[in-house]
C-alpha atoms as a PDB file:
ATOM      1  CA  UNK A   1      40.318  15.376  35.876  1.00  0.00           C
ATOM      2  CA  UNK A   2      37.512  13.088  36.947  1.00  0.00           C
ATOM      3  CA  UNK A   3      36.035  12.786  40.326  1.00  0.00           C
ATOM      4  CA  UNK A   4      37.567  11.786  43.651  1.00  0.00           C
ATOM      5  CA  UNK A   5      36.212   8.540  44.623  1.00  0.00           C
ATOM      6  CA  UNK A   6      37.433   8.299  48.088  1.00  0.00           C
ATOM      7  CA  UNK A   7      35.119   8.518  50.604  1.00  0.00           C
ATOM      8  CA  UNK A   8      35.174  12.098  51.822  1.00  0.00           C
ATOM      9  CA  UNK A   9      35.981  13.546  47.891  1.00  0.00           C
ATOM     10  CA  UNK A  10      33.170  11.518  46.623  1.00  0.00           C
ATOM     11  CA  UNK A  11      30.792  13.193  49.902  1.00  0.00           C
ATOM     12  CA  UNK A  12      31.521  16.564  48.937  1.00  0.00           C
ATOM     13  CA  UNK A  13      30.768  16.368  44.820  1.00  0.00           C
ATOM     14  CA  UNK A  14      27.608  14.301  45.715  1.00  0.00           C
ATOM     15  CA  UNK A  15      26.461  17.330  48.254  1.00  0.00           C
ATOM     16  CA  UNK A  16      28.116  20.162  45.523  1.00  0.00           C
ATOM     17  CA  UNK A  17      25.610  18.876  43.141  1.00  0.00           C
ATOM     18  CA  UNK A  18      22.733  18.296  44.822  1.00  0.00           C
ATOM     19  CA  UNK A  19      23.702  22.025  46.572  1.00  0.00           C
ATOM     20  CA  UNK A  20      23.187  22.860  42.968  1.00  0.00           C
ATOM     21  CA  UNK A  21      19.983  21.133  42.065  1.00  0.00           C
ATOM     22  CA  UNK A  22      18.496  22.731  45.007  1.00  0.00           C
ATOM     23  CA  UNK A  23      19.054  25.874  44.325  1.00  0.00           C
ATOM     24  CA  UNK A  24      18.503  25.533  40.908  1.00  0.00           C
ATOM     25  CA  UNK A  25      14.546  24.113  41.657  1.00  0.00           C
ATOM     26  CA  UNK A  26      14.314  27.366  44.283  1.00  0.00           C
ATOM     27  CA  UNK A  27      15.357  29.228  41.606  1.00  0.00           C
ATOM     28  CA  UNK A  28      12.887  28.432  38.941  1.00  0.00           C
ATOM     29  CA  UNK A  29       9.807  27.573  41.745  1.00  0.00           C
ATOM     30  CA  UNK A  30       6.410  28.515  41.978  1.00  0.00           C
ATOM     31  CA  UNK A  31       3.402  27.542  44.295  1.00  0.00           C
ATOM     32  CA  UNK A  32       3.228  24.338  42.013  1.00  0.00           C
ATOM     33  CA  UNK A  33       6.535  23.218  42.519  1.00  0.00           C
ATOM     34  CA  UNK A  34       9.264  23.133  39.550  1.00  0.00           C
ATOM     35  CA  UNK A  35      10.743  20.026  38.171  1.00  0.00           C
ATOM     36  CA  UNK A  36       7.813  18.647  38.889  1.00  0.00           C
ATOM     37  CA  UNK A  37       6.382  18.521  35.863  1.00  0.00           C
ATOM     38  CA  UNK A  38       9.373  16.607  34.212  1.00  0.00           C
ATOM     39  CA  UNK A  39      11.445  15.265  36.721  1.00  0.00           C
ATOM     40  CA  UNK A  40      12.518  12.716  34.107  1.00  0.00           C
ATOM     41  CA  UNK A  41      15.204  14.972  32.493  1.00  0.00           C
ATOM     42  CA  UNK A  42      16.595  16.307  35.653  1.00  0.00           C
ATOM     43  CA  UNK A  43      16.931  12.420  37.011  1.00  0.00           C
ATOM     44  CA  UNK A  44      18.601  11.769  33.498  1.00  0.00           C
ATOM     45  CA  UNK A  45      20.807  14.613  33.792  1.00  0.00           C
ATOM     46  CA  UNK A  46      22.264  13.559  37.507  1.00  0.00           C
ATOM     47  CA  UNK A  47      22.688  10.218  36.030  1.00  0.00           C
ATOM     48  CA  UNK A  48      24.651  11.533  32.975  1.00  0.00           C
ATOM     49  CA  UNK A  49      26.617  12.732  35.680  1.00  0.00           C
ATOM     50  CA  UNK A  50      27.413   9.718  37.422  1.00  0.00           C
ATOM     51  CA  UNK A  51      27.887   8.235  34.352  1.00  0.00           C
ATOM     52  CA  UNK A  52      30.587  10.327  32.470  1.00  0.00           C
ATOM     53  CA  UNK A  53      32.579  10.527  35.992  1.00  0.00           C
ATOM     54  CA  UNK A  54      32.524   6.565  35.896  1.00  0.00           C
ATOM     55  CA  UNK A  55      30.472   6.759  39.807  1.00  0.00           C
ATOM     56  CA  UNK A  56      28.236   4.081  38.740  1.00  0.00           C
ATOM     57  CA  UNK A  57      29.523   1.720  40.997  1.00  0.00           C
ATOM     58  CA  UNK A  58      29.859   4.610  44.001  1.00  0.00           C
ATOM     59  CA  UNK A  59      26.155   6.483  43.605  1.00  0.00           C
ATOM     60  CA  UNK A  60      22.754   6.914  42.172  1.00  0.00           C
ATOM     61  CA  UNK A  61      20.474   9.023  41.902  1.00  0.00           C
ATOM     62  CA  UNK A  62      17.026   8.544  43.930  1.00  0.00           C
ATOM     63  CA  UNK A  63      13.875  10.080  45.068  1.00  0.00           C
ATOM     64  CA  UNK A  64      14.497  11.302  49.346  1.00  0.00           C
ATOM     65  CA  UNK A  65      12.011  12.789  51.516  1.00  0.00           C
ATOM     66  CA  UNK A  66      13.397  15.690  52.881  1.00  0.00           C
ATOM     67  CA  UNK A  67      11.282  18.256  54.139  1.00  0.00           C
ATOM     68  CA  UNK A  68      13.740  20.639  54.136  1.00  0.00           C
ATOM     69  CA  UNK A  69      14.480  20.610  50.584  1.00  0.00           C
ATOM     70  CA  UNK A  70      12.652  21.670  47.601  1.00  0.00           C
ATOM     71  CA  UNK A  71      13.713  19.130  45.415  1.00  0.00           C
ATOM     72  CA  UNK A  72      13.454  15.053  46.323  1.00  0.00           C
ATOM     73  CA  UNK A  73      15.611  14.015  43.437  1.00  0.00           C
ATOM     74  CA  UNK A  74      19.308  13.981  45.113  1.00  0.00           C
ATOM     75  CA  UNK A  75      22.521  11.692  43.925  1.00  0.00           C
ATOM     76  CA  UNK A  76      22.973   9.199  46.964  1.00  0.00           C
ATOM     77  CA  UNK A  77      26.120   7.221  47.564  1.00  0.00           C
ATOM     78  CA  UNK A  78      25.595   3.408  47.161  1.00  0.00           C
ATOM     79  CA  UNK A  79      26.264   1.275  50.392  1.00  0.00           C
ATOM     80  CA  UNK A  80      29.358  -0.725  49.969  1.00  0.00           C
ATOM     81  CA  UNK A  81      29.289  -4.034  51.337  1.00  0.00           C
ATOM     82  CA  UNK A  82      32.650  -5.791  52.568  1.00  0.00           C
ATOM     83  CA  UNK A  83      33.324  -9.031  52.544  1.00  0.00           C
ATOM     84  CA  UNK A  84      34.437 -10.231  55.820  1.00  0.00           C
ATOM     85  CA  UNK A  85      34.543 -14.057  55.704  1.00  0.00           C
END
């Protein structure tokens, strides 16, 4: 089925899954925080992601400061630039 990489499809996977990530990290928090002892595999996983929907070119995944959130690690869309000459 794949993902849709228009603009607005592509906006509401990248915020489903980081939606999921976030919850998932409240879910399995303590004081100490949760991923944060291996942040490595959840980064790898969100790039498997990207990866097997062929969104390499479209997003990435990155480290945010959000205060609001629980989890930095989110999947970012990657600024297109277009040629205007």
């Amino acid at each position: 089925m794949g993902v849709d990489c228009r603009e607005n499809g592509l906006n509401i996977q990248i915020m489903l899954i980081n939606n999921i990530v976030e919850e998932a990290v409240k879910h399995g928090a303590d004081d100490g925080g949760s991923y944060e002892n291996n942040p490595f595999k959840l980064k790898a996983a969100l790039e498997d992601w990207i990866k097997i929907n062929n969104l390499e070119d479209f997003c990435y995944v990155g480290y945010f400061d959000d205060s609001d959130a629980w989890c930095e690690l989110k999947i970012a869309r990657k600024k297109v630039e277009t040629d205007e000459s």
